[in-house]
N, C-alpha and C. Protein backbone atom coordinates (compact mmCIF):
# COMPACT_ATOMS: atom_id res chain seq x y z
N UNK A 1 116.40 79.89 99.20
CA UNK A 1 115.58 80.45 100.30
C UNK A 1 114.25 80.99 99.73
N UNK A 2 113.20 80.29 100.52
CA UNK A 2 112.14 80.75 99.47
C UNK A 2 111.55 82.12 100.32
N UNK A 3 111.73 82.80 101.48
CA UNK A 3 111.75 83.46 102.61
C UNK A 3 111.66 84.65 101.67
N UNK A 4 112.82 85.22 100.95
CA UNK A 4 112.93 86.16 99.73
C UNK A 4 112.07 86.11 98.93
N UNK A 5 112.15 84.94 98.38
CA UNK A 5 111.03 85.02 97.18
C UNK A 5 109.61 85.11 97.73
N UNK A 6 108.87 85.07 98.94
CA UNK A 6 107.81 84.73 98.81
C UNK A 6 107.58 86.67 99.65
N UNK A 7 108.58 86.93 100.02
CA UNK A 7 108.12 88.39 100.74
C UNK A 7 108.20 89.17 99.12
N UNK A 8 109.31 88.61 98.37
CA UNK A 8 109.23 89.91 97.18
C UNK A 8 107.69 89.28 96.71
N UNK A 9 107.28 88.38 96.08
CA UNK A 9 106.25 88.54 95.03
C UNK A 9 105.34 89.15 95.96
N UNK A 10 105.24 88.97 97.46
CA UNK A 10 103.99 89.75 98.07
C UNK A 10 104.08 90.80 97.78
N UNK A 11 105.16 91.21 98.17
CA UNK A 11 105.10 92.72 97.62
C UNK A 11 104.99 93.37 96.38
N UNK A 12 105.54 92.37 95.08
CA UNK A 12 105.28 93.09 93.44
C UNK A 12 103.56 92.63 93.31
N UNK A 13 102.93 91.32 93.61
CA UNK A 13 101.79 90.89 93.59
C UNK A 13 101.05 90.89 94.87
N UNK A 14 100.78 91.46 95.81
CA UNK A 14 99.64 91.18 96.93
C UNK A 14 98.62 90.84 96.79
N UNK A 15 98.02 89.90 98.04
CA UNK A 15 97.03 88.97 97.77
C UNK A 15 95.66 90.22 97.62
N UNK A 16 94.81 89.57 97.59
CA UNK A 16 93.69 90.44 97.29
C UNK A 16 92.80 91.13 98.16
């Protein structure tokens, strides 16, 4: 599920 992965890295990395 990429659903997880793509909310966590937003959240350890947010876009700019």
């Amino acid at each position: 599920m990429a659903t997880q992965t793509v909310e966590e890295s937003s959240k350890a990395r947010p876009k700019h």
